[in-house]
C-alpha atoms as a PDB file:
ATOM      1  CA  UNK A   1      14.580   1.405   7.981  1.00  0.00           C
ATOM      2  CA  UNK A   2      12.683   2.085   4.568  1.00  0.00           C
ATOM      3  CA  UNK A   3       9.081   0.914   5.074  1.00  0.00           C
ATOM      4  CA  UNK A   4       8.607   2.641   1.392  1.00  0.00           C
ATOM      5  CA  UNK A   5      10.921   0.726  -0.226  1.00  0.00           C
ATOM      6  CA  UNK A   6       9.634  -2.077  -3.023  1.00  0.00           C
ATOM      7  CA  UNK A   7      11.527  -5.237  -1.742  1.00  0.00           C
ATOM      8  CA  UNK A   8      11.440  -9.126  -3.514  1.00  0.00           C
ATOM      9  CA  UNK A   9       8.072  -8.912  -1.857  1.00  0.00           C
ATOM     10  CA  UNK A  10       6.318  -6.010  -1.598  1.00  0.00           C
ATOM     11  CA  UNK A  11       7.097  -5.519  -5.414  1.00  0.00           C
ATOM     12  CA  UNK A  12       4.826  -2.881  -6.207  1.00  0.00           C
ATOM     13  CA  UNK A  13       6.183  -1.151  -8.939  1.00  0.00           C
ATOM     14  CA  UNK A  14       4.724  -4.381 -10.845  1.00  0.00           C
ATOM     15  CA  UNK A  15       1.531  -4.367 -13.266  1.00  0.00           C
ATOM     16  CA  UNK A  16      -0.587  -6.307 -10.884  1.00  0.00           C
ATOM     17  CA  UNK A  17       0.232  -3.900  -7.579  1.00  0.00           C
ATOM     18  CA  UNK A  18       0.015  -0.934  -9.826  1.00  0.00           C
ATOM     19  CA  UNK A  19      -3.142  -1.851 -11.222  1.00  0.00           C
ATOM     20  CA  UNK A  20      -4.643  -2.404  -7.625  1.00  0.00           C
ATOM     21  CA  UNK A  21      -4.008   1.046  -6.759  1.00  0.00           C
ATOM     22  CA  UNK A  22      -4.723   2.805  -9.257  1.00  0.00           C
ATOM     23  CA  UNK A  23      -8.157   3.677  -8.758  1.00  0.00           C
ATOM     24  CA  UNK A  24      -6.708   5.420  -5.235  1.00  0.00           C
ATOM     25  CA  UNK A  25      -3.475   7.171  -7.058  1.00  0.00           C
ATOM     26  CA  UNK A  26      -5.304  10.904  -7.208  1.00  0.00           C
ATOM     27  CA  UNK A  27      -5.061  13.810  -5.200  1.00  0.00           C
ATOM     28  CA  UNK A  28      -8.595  14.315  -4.541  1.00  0.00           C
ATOM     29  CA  UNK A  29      -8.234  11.638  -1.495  1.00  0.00           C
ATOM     30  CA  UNK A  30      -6.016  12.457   1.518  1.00  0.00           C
ATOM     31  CA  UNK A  31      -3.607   9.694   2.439  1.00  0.00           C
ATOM     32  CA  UNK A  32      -5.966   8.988   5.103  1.00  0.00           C
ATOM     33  CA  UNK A  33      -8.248   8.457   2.865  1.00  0.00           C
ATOM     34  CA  UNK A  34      -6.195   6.248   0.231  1.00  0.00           C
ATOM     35  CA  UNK A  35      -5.669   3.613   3.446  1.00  0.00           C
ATOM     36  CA  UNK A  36      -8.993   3.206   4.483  1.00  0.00           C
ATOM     37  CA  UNK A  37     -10.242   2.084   0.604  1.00  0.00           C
ATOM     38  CA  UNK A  38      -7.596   0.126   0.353  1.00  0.00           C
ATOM     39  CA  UNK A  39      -7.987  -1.640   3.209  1.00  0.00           C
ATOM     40  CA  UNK A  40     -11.562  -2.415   2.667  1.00  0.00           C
ATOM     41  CA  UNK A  41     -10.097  -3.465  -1.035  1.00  0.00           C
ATOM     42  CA  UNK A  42      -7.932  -5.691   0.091  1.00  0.00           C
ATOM     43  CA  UNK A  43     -10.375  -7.087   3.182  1.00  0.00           C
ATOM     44  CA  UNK A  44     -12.825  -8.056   0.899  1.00  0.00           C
ATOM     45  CA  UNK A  45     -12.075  -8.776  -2.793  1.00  0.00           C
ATOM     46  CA  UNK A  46      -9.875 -11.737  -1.466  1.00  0.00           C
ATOM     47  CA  UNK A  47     -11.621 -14.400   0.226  1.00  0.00           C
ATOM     48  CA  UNK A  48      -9.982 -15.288   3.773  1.00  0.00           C
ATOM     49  CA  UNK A  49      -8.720 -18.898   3.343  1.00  0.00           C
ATOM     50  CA  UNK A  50      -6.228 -20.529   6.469  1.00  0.00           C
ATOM     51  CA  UNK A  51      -6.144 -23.644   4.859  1.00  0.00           C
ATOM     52  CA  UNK A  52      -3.897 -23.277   2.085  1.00  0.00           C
ATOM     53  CA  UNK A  53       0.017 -22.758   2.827  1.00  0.00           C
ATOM     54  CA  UNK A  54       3.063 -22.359   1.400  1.00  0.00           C
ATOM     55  CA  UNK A  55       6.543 -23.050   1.739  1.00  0.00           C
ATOM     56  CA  UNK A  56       8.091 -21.017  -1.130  1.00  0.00           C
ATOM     57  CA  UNK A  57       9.196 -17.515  -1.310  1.00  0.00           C
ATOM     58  CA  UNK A  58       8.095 -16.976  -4.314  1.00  0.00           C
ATOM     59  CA  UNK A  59       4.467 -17.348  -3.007  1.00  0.00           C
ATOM     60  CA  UNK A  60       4.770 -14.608  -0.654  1.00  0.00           C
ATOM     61  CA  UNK A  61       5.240 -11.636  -3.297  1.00  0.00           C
ATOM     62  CA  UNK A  62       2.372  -9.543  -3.626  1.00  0.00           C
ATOM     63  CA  UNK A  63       2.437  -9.746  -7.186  1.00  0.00           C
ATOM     64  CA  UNK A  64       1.802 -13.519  -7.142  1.00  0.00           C
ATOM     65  CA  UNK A  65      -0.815 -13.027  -4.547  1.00  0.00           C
ATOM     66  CA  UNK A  66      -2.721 -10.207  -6.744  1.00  0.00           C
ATOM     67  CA  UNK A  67      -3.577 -12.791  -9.054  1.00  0.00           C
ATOM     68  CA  UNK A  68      -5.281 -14.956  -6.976  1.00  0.00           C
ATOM     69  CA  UNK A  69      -8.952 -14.872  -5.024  1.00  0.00           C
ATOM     70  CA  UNK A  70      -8.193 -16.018  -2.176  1.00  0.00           C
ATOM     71  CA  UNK A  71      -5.372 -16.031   0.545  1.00  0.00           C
ATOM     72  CA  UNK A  72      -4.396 -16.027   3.935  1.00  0.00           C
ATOM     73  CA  UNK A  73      -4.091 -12.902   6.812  1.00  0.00           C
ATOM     74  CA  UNK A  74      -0.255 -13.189   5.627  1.00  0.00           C
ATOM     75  CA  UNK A  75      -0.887 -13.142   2.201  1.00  0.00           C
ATOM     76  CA  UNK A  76      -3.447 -10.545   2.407  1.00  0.00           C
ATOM     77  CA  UNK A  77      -1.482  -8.291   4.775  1.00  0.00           C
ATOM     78  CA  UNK A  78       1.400  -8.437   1.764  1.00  0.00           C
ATOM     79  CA  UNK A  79      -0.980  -7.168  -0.626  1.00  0.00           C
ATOM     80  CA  UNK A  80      -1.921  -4.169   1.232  1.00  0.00           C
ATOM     81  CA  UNK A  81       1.341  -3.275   2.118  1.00  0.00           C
ATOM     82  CA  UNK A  82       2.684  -3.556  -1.283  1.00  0.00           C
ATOM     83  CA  UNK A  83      -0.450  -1.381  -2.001  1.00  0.00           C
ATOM     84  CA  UNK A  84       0.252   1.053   0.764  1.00  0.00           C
ATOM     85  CA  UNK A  85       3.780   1.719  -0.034  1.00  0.00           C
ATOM     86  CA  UNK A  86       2.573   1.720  -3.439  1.00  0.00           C
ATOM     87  CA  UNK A  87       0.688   4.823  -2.710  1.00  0.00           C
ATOM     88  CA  UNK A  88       3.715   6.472  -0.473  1.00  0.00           C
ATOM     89  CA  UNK A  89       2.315   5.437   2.869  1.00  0.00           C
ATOM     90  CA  UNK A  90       5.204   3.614   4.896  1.00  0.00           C
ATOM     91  CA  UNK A  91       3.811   0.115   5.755  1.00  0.00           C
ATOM     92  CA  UNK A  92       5.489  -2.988   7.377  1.00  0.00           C
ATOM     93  CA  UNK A  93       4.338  -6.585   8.112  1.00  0.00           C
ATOM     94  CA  UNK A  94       3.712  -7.544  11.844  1.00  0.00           C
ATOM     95  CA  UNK A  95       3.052 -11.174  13.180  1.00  0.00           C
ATOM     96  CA  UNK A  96       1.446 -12.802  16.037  1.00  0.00           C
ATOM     97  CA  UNK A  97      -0.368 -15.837  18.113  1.00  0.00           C
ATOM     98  CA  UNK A  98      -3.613 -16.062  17.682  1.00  0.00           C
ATOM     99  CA  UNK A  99      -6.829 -18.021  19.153  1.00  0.00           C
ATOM    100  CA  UNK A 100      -9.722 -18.344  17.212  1.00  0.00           C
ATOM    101  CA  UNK A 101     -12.761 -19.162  19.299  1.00  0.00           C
ATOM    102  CA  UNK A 102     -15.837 -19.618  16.798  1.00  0.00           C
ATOM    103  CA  UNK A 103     -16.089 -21.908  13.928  1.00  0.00           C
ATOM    104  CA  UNK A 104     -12.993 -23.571  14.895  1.00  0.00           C
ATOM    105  CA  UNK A 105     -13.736 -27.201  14.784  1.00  0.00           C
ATOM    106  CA  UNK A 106     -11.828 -27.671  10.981  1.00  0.00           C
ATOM    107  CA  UNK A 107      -9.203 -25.382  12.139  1.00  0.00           C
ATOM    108  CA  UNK A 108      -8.663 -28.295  14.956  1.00  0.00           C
ATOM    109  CA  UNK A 109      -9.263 -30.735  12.439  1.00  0.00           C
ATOM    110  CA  UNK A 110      -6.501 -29.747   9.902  1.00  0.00           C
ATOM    111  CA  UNK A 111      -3.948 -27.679  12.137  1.00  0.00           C
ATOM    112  CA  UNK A 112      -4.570 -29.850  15.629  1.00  0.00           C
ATOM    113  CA  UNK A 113      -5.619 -26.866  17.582  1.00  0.00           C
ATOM    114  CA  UNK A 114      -7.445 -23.772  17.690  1.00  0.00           C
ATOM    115  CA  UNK A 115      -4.040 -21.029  18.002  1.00  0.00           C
ATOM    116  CA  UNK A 116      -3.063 -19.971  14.013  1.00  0.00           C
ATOM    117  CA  UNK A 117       0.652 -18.929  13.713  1.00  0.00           C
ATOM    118  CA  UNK A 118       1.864 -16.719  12.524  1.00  0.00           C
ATOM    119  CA  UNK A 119      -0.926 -14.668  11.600  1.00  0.00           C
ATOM    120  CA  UNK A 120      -0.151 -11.343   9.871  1.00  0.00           C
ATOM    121  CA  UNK A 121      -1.576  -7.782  10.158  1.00  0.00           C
ATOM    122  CA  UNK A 122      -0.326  -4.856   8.883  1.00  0.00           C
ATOM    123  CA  UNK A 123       1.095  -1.555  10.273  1.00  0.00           C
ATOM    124  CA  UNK A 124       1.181   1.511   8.592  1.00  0.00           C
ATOM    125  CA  UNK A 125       2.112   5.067   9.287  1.00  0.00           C
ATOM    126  CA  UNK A 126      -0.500   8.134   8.665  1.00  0.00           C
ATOM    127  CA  UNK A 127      -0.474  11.822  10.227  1.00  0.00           C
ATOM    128  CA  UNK A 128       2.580  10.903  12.261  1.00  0.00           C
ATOM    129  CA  UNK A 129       1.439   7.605  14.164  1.00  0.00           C
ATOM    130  CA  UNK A 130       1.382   4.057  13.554  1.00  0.00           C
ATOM    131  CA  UNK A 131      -1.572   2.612  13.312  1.00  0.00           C
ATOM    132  CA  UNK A 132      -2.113  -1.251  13.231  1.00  0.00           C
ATOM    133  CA  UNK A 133      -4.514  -3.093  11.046  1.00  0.00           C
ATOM    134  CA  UNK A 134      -5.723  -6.522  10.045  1.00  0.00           C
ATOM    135  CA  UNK A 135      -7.577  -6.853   6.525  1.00  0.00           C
ATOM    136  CA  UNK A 136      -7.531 -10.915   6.845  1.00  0.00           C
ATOM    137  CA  UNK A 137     -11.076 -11.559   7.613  1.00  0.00           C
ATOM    138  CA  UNK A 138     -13.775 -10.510   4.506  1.00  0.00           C
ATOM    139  CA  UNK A 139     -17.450  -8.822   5.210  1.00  0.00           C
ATOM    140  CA  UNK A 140     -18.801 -12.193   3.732  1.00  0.00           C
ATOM    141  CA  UNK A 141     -17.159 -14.485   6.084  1.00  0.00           C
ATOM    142  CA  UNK A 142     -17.713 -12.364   8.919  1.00  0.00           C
ATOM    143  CA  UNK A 143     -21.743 -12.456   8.263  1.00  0.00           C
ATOM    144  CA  UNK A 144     -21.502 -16.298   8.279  1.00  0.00           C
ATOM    145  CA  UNK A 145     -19.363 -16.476  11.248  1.00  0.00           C
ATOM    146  CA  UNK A 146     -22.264 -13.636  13.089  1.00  0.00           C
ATOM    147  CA  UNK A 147     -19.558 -11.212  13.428  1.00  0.00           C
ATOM    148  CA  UNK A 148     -18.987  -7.542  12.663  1.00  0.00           C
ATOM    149  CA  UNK A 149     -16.510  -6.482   9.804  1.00  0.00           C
ATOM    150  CA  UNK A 150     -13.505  -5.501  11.069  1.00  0.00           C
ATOM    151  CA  UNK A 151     -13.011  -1.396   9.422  1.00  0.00           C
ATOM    152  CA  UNK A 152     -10.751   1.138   9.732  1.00  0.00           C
ATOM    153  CA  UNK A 153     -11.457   4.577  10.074  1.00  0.00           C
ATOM    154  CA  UNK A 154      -7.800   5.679   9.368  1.00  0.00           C
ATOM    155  CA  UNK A 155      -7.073   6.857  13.111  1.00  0.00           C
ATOM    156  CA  UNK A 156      -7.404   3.781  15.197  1.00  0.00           C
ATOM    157  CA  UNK A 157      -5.779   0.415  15.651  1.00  0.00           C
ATOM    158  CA  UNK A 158      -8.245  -2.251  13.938  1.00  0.00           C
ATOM    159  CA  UNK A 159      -7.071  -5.494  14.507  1.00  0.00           C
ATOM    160  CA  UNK A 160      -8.950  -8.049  15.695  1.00  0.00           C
ATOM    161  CA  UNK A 161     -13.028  -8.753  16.720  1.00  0.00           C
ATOM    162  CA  UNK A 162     -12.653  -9.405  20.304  1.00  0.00           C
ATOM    163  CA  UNK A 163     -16.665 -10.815  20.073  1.00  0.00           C
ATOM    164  CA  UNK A 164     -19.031 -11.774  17.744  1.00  0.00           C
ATOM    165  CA  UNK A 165     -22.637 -10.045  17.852  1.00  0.00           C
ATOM    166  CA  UNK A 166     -24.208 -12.541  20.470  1.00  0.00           C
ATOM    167  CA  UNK A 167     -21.302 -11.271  22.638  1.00  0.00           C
ATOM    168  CA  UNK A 168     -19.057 -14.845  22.790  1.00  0.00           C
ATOM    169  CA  UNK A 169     -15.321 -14.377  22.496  1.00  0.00           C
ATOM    170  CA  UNK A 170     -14.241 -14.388  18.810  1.00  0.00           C
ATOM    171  CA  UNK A 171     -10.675 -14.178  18.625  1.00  0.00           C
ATOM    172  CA  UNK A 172      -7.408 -13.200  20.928  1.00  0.00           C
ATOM    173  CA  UNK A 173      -3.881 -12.293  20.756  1.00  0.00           C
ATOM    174  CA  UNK A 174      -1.604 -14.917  22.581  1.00  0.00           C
ATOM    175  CA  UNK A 175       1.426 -13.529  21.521  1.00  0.00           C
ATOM    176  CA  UNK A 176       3.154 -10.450  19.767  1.00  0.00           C
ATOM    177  CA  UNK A 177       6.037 -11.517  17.774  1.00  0.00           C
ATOM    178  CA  UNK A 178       6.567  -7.868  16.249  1.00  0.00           C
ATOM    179  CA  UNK A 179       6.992  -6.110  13.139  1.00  0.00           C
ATOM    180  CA  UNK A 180       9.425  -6.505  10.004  1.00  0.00           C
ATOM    181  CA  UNK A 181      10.735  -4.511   7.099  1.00  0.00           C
ATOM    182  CA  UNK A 182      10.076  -7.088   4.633  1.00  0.00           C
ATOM    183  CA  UNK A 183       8.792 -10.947   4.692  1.00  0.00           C
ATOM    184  CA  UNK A 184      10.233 -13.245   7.051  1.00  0.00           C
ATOM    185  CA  UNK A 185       9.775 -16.321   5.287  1.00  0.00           C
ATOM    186  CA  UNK A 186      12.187 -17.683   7.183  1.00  0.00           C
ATOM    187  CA  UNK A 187      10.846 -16.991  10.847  1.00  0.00           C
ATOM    188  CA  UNK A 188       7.213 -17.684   8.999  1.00  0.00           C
ATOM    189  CA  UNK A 189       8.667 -21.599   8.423  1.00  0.00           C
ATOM    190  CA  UNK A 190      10.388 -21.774  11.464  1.00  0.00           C
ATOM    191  CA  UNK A 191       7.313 -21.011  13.195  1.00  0.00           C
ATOM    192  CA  UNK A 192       5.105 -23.167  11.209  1.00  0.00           C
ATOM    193  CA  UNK A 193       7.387 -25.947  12.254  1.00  0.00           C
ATOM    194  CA  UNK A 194       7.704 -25.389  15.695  1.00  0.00           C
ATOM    195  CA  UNK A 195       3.952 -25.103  16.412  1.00  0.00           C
ATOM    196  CA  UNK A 196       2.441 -27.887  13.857  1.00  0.00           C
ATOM    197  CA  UNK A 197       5.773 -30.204  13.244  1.00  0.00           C
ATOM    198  CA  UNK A 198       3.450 -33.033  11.905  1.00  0.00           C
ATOM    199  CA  UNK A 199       1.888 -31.202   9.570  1.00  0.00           C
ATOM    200  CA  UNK A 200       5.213 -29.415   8.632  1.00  0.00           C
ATOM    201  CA  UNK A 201       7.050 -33.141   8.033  1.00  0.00           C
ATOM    202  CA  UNK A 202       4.520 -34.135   5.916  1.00  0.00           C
ATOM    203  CA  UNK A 203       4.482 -31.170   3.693  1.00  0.00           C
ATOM    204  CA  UNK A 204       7.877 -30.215   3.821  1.00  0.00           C
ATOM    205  CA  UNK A 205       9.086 -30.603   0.280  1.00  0.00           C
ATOM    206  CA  UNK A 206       5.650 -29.188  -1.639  1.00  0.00           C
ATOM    207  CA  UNK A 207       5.196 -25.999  -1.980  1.00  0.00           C
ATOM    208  CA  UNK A 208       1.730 -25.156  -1.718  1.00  0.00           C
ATOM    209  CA  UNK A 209      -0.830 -27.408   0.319  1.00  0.00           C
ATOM    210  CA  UNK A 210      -4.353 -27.291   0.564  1.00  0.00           C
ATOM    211  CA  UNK A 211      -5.710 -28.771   3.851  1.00  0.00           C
END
């Protein structure tokens, strides 16, 4: 498979993705490098935001996304892959279960539980390993929630805050539902259905929905 490709989705050979990257595009910085301030790019100039969905295609191309300030682990996960291949660093989308454990009482309020699905991270490949990584949740939000940043330090898995600083459980994996060469959108809205069906029915024929 071609995790360097630009796809429908990762379409980075657009103004938007291009201009994201461009700051990193030199050789002074070692690919190693080019990941890690990316990552912290992408973790932080877009505001985490679960609450808004959609069920077009179109709103899953990272050009699309660029534009906006806000967005979703899937959304932002796009964006730095789009970024990542943009910079010749094989990347690929990879989904999951989650359980969020803090701050969760709208997330029960709007989705009917405390599990988000599917929530997207990123892999990527540097000095011959794959390394997973999750830019979703931004150094802002993690201060209000009393939690530690989640960084990369280009060698290492970073995917997840297992605790926040007063040592209660943050957030868990429930299930791995593996990695993809390009968006899913299809197993994303299957999923979506399966897990919140009422909240699927009703929203079904808009595209984007803010809860």
């Amino acid at each position: 498979m071609d995790y360097l490709a630009p796809t429908y989705f990762f379409d980075y050979q657009t103004e938007e993705i291009q201009e994201l990257v461009k700051e990193f595009k030199t050789d002074e910085l070692t690919q190693k490098e080019k990941a890690k301030r990316l990552y912290i790019k992408v973790r932080d100039e877009w505001r985490y935001d679960p609450y808004t969905l959609n069920f077009s295609k179109e709103g899953y191309i990272a050009s699309i996304i660029a534009k906006k300030t806000t967005g979703h682990c899937i959304d932002k996960s796009i964006l730095l892959i789009a970024g990542l291949r943009a910079l010749g660093i094989p990347a690929r989308i990879h989904l999951a279960k989650v359980k969020n454990h803090i701050a969760v009482e709208r997330l029960v309020e709007k989705f009917g539980t405390n599990e988000l699905t599917p929530h997207g991270m990123v892999d990527l490949f540097i000095n011959d390993t794959w390394l997973k990584v999750s830019p979703a949740f931004n150094e802002s939000l993690c201060r209000m929630c009393n939690v530690a940043p989640l960084d990369f330090d280009g060698e290492n898995d970073s995917i997840f805050q297992e605790y926040n600083n007063a040592g209660n459980e943050f957030m868990e994996y429930l299930e791995d539902y593996g990695h993809f060469e390009d968006v899913p959108v299809d197993f994303i809205f299957n999923n979506v259905q399966e897990h919140y069906p009422e909240l699927f029915e009703k929203y079904k024929n808009v595209t984007e929905i803010k809860l």
